[in-house]
Protein backbone atom coordinates (compact mmCIF):
# COMPACT_ATOMS: atom_id res chain seq x y z
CA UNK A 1 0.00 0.00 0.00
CA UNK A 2 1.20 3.26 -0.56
CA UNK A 3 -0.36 5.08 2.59
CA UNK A 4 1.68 7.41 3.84
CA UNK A 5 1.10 8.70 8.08
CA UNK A 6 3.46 11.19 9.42
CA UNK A 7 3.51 13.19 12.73
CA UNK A 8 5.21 16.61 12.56
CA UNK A 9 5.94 18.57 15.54
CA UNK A 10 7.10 22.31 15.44
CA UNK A 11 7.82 25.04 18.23
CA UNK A 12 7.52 28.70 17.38
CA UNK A 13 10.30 30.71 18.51
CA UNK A 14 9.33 32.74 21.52
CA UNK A 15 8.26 36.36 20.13
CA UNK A 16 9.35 39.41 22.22
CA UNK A 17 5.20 40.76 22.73
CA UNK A 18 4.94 37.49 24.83
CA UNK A 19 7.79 38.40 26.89
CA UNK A 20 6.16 41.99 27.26
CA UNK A 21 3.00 40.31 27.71
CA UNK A 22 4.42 37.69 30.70
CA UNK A 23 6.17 41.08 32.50
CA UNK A 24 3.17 43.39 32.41
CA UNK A 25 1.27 40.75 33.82
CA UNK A 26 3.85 39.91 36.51
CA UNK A 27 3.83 43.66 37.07
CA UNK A 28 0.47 43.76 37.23
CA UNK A 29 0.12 41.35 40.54
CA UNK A 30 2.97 43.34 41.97
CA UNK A 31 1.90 46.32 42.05
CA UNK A 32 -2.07 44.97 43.39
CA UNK A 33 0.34 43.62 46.27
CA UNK A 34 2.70 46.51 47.04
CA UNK A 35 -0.62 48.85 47.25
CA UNK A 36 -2.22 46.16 49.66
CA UNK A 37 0.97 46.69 51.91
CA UNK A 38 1.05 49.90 51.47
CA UNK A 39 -2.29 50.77 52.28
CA UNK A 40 -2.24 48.15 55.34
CA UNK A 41 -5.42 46.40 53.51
CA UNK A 42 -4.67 42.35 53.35
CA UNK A 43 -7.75 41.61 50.91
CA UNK A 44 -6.00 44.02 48.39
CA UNK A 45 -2.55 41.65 49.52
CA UNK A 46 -4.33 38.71 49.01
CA UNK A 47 -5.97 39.89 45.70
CA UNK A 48 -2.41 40.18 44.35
CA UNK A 49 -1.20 37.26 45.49
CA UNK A 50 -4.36 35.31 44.02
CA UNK A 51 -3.83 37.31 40.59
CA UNK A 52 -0.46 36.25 40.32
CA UNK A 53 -1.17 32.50 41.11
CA UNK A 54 -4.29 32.63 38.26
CA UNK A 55 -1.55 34.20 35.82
CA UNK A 56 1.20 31.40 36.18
CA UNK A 57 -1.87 28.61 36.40
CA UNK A 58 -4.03 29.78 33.34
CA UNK A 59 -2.57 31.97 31.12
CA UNK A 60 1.29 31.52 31.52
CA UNK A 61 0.79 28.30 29.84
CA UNK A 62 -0.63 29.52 26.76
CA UNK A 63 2.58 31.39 25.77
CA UNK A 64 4.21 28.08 25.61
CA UNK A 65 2.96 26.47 22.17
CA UNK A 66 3.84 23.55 19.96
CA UNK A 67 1.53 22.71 16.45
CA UNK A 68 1.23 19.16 15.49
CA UNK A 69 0.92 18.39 11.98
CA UNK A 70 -0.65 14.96 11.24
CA UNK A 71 -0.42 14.06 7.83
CA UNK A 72 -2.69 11.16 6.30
CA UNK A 73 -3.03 10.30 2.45
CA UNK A 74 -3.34 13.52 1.55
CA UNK A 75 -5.21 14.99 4.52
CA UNK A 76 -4.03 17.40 7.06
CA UNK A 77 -4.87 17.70 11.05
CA UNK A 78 -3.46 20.27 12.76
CA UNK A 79 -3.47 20.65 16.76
CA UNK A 80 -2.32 23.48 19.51
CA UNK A 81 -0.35 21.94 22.03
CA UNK A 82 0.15 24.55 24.78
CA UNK A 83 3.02 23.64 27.74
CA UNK A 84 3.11 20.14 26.40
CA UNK A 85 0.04 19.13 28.13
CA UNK A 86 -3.36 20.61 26.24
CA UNK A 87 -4.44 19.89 23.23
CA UNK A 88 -6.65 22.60 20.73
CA UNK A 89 -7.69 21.25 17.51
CA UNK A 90 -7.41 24.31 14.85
CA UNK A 91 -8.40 22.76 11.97
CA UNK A 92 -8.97 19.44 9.42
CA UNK A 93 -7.70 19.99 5.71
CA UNK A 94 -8.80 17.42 3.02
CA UNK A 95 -6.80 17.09 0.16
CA UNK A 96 -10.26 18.01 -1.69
CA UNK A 97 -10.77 21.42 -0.99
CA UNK A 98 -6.67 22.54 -1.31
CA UNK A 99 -6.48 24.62 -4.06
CA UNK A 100 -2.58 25.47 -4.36
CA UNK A 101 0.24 24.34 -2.46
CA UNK A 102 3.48 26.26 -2.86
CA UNK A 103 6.79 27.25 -1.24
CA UNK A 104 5.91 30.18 0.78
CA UNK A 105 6.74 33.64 -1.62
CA UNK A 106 6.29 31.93 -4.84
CA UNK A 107 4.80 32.83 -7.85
CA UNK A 108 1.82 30.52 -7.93
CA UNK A 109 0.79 31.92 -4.74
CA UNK A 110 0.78 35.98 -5.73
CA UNK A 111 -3.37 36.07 -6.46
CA UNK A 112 -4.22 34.78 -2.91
CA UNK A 113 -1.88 36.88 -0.75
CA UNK A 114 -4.20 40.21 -0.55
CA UNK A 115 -6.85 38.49 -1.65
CA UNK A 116 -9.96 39.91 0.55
CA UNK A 117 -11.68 37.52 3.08
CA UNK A 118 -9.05 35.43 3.16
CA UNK A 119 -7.92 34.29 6.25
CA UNK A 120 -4.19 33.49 6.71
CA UNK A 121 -3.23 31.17 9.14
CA UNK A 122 0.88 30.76 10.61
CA UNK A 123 1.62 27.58 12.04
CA UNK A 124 5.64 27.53 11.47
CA UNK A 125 7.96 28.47 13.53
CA UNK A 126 8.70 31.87 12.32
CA UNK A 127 12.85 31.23 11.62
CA UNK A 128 13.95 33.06 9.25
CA UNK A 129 16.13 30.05 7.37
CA UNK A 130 13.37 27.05 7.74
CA UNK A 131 11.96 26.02 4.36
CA UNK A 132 7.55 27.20 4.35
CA UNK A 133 5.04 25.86 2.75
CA UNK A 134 1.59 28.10 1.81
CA UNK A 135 -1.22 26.21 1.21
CA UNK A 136 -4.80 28.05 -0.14
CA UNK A 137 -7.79 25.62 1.33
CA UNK A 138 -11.25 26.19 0.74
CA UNK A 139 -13.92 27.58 -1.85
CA UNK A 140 -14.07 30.82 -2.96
CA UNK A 141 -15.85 32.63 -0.43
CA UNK A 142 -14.36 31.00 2.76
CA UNK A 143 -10.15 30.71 1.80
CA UNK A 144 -7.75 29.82 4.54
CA UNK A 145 -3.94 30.47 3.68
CA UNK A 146 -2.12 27.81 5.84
CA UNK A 147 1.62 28.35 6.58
CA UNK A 148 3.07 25.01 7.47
CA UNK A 149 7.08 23.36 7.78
CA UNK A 150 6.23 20.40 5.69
CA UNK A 151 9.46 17.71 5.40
CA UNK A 152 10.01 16.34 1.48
CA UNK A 153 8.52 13.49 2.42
CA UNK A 154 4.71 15.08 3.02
CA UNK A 155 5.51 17.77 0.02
CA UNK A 156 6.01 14.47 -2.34
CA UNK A 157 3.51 12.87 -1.12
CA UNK A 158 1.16 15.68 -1.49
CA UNK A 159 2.02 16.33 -5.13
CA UNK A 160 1.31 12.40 -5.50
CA UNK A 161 -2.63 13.08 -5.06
CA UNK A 162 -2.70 16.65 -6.74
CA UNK A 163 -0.34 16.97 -9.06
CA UNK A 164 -1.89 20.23 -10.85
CA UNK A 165 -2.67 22.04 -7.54
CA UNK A 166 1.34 21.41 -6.32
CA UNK A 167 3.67 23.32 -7.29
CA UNK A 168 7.58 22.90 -6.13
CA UNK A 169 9.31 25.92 -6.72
């Protein structure tokens, strides 16, 4: 059989408004605390202290991210993974409703990029020297523009079933 399965995990590189994002929130708790001590008021302490535990329990973990690719004949799953523990389903791709495939800044790809009501969608991992992939899914009135790291392997594969909507350079 020539079925083809592959798993593809990739990490973003950590972007600086996350960093700002993690200190102004850390900042944020500090400052509810230092006026609680200030004042001499232990509910405003205690506020603080309970903001800062709700930041590192539920929304420090969604600045740590990971995309799974799972590629199946064709098909394509894609999954959030945030702090290696949750799992967020963004989307299902079948290989029927792609209608171009193409390294990311290439030719074939220059109709769809300002395209209106099209909705583009990064799940690389924003290096500057790692090899992208764009891929245009959907009919006309409801396009999604899909930036993935696809290995030779799935890019092959992929021209196997559509060889007129895959283009390699």
């Amino acid at each position: 059989m020539n079925d083809l399965y592959k798993e593809i995990m990739v990490k973003p590189r950590p972007s600086q408004t996350n960093a700002l994002k993690k200190g102004l929130l850390i900042a944020a708790a500090v400052l509810v605390f230092a006026a609680g001590m200030l004042f001499v008021q232990p509910l405003v302490m205690l506020g603080g202290i309970v903001l800062l535990f709700l930041e590192i329990w539920l929304i420090f973990p969604r600045f740590s991210v990971e995309y799974e690719y799972l590629y199946v004949n064709g098909d394509i799953d894609i999954d959030e993974i945030y702090s290696k523990s949750t799992r967020k389903r963004k989307g299902s791709y079948d290989n029927s409703s792609l209608v171009v495939m193409a390294p990311t800044g290439s030719a074939h790809l220059d109709g769809y990029q300002n395209r209106q009501g099209i909705k583009v969608l990064d799940y690389s991992s924003r290096e500057p020297n790692v090899k992208t992939w764009t891929l245009v899914y959907g009919d006309g009135s409801d396009q999604k523009m899909l930036i993935l790291e696809l290995p030779d392997e799935v890019v092959q594969d992929m021209r196997r079933y559509s060889p007129q909507k895959v283009y390699l350079q």
